[in-house]
N, C-alpha and C. Protein backbone atom coordinates (compact mmCIF):
# COMPACT_ATOMS: atom_id res chain seq x y z
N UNK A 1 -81.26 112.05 118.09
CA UNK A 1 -80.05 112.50 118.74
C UNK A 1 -80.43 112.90 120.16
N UNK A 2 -79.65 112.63 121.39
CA UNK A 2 -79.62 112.83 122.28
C UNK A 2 -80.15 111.66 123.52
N UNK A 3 -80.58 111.81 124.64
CA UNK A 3 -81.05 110.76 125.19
C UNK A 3 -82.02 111.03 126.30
N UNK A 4 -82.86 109.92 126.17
CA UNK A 4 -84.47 109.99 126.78
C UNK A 4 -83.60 109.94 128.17
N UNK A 5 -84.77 110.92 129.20
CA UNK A 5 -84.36 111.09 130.35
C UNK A 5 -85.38 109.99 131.02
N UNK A 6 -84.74 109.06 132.16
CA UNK A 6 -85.60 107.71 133.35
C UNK A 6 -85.93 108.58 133.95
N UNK A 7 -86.96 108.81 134.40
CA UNK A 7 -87.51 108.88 135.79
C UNK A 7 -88.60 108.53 136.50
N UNK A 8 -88.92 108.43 137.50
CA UNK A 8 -90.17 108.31 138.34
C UNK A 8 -90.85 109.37 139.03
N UNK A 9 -92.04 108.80 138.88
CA UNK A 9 -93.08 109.69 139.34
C UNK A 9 -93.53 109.23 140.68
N UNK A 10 -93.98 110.39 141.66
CA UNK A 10 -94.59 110.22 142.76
C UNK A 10 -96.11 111.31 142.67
N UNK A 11 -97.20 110.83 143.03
CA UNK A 11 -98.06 111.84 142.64
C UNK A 11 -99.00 111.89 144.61
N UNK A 12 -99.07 113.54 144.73
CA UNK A 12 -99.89 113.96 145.45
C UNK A 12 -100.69 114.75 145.74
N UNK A 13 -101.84 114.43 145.58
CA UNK A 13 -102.97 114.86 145.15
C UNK A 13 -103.40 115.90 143.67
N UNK A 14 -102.84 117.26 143.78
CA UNK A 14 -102.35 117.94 142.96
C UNK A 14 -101.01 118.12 142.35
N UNK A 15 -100.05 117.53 143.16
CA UNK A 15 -99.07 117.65 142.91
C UNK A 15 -98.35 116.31 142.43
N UNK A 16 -97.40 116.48 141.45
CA UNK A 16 -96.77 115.84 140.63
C UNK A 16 -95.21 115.71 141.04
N UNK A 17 -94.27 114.89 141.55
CA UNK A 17 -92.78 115.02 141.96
C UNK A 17 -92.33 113.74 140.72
N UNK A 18 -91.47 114.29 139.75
CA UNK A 18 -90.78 113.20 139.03
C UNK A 18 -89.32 113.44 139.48
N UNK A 19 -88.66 112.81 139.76
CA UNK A 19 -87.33 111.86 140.18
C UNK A 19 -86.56 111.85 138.75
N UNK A 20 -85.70 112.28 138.43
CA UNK A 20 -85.04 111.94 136.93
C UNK A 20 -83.44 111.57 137.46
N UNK A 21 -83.06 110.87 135.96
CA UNK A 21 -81.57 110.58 136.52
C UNK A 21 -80.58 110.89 135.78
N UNK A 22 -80.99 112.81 135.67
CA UNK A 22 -80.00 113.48 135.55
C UNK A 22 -80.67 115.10 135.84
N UNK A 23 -79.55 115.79 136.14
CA UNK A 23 -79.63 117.29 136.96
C UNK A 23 -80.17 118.26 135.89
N UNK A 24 -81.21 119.23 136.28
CA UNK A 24 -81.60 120.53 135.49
C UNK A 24 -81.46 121.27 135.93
N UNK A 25 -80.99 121.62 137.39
CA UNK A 25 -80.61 122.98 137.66
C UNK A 25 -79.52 122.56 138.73
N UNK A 26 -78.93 124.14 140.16
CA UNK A 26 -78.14 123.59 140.61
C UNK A 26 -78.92 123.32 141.70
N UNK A 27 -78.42 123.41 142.99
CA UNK A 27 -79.03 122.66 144.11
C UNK A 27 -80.20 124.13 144.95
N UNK A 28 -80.31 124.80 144.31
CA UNK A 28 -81.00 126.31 145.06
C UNK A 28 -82.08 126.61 144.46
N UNK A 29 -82.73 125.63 142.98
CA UNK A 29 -84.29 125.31 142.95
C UNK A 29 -84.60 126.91 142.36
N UNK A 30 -85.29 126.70 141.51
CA UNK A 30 -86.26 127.63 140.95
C UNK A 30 -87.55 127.12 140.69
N UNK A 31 -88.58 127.96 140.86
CA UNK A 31 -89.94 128.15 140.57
C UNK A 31 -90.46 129.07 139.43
N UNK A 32 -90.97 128.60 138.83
CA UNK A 32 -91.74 129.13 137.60
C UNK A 32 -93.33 129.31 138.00
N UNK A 33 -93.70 130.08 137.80
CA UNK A 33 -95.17 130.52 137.86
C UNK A 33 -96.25 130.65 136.43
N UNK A 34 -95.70 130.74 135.17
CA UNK A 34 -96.31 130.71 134.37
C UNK A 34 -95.36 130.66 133.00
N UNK A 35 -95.78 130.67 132.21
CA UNK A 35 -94.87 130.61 130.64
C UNK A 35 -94.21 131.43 130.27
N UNK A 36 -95.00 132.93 130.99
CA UNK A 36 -94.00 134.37 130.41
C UNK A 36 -92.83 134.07 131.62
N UNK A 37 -92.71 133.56 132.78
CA UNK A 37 -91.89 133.92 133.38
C UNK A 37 -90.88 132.70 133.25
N UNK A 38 -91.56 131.35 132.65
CA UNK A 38 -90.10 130.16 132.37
C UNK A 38 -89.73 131.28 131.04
N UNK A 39 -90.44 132.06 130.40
CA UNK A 39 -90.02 132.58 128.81
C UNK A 39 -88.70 133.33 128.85
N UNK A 40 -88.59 134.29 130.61
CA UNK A 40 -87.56 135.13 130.40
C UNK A 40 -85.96 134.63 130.90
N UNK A 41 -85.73 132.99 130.68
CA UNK A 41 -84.65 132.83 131.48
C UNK A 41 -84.01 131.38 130.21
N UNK A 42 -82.89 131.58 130.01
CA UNK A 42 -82.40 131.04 129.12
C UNK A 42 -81.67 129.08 129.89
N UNK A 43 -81.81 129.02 131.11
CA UNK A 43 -81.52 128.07 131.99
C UNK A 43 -82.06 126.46 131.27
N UNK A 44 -81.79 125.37 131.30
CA UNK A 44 -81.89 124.10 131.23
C UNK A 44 -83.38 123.93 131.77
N UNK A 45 -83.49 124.46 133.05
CA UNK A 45 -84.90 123.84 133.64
C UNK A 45 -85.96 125.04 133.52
N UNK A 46 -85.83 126.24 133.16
CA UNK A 46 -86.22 126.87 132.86
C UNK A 46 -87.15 126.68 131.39
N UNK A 47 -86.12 126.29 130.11
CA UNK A 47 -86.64 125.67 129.18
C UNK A 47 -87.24 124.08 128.90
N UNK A 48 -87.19 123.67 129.61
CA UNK A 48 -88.03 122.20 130.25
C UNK A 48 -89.58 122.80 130.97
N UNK A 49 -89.45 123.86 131.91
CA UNK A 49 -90.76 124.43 132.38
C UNK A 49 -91.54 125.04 131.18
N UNK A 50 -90.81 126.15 129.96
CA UNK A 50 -91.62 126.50 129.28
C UNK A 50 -92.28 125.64 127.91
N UNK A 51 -91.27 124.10 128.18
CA UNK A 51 -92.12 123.22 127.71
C UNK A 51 -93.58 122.77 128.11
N UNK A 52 -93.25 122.39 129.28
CA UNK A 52 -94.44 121.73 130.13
C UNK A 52 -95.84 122.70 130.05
N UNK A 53 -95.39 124.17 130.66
CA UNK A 53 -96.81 124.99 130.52
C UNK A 53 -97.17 125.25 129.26
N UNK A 54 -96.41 124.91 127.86
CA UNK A 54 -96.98 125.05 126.24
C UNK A 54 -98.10 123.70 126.22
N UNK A 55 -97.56 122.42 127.09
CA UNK A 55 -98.21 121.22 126.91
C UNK A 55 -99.70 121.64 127.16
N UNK A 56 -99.61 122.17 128.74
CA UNK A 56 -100.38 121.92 129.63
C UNK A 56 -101.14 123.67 130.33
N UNK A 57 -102.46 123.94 130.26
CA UNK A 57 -102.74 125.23 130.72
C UNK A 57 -103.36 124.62 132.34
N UNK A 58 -103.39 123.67 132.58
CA UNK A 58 -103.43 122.97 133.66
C UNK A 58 -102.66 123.25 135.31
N UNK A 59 -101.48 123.97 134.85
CA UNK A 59 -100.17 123.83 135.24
C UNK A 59 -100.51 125.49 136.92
N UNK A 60 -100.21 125.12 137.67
CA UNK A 60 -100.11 126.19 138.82
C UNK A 60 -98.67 126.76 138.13
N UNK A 61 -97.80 126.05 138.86
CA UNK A 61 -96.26 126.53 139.15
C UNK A 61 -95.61 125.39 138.66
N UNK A 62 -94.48 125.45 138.56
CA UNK A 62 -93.81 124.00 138.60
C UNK A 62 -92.01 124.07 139.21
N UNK A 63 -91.52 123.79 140.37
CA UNK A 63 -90.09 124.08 140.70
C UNK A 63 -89.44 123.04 140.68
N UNK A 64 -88.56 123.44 140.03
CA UNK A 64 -87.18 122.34 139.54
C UNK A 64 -85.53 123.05 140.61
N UNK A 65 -85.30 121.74 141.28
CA UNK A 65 -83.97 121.52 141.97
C UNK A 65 -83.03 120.12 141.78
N UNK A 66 -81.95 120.51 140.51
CA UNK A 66 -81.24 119.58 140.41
C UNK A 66 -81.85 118.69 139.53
N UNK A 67 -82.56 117.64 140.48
CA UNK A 67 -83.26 116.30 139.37
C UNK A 67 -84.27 115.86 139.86
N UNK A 68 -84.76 116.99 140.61
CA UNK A 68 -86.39 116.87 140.94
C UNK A 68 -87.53 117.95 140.06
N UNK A 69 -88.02 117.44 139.47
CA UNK A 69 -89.19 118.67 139.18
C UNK A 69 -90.35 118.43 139.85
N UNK A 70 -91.00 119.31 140.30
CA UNK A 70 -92.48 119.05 140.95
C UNK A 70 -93.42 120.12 140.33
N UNK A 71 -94.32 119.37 139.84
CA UNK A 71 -95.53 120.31 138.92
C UNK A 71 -96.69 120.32 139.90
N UNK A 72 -97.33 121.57 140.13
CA UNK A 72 -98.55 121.54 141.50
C UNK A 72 -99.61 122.36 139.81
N UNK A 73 -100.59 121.27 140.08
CA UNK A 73 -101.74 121.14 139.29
C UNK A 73 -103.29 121.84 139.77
N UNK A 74 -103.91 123.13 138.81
CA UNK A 74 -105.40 123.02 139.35
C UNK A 74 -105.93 122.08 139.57
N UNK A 75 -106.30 120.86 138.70
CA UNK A 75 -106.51 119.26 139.35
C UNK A 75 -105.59 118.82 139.80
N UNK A 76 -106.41 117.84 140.06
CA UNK A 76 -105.55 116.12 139.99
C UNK A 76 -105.70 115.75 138.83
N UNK A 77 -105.01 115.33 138.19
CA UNK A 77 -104.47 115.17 137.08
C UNK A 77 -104.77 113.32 136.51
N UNK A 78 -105.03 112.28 137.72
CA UNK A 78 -105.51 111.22 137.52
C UNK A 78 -104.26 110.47 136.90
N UNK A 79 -105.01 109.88 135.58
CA UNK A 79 -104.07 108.88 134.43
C UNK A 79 -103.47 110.15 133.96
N UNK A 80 -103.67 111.64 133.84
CA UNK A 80 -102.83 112.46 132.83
C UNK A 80 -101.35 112.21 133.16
N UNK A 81 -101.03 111.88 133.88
CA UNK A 81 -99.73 112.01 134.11
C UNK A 81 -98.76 111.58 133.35
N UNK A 82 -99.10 110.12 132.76
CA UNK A 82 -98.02 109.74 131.48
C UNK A 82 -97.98 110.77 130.71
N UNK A 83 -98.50 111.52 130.18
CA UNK A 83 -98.68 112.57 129.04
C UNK A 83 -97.48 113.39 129.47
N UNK A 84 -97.41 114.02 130.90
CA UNK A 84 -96.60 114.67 131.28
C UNK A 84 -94.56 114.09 131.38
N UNK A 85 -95.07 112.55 131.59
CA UNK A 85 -94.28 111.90 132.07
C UNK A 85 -93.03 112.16 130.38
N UNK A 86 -93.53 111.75 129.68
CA UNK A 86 -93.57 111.53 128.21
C UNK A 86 -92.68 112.95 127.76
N UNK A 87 -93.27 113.91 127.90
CA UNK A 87 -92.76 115.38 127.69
C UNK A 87 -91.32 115.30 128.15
N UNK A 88 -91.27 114.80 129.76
CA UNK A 88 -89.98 115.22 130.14
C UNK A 88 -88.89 114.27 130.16
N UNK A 89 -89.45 112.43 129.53
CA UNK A 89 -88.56 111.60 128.82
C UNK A 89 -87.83 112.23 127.70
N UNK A 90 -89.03 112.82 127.08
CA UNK A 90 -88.29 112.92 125.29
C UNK A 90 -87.26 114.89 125.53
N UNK A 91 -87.03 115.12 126.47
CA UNK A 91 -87.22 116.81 126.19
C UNK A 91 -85.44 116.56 125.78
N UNK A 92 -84.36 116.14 126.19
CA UNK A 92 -83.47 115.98 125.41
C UNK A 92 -83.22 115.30 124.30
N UNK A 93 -84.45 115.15 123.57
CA UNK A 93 -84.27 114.26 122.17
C UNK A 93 -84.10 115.32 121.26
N UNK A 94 -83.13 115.75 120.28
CA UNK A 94 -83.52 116.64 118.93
C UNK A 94 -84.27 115.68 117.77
N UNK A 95 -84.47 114.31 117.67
CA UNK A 95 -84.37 113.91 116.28
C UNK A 95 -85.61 112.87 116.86
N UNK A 96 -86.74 112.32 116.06
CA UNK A 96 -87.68 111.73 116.08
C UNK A 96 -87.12 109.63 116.68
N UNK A 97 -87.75 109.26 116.94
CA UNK A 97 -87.02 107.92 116.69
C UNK A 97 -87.09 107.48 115.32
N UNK A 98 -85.88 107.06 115.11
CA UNK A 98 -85.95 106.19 113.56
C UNK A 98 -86.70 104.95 113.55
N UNK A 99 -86.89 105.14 112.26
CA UNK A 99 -87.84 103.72 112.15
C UNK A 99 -87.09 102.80 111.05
């Protein structure tokens, strides 16, 4: 149930910008700094961030505006990025794919 979110990735150096093609917050952008602080906010991109830092202890910050998220990484992150990519395809799915 629900539907995989498209997007693209742009990667620089540490930092991660995926492009999606649809909105998680409004146009005035929030930043998350760690898991307790995506933990205290009940918001769309808020709970998409406290996905990502459960994935990943990797994670600096990550700020979401609209239908941009940008994750800034202690590394470079290399090939990890599908992994990440993957997280924020499936994050509006409730139900597994059927087989």
């Amino acid at each position: 149930m629900g539907q995989k979110i498209k997007l693209k990735t742009t990667s620089f150096n540490k930092n991660i910008i995926f492009d999606l093609n649809r909105s998680l917050s409004g146009q005035d952008g929030v930043t998350y700094h760690n898991i307790a602080d995506a933990s205290l906010h009940d918001e769309v991109s808020a709970q998409l961030a406290l996905k990502l830092f459960q994935f990943s202890q990797d994670i600096e910050s990550i700020f979401i505006q609209s239908n941009i998220v940008t994750v800034n990484f202690d590394k470079n992150m290399g090939t990890g990025i599908s992994e990440f990519s993957k997280q924020i395809e499936d994050f509006f799915l409730f139900y597994g794919e059927e087989e």
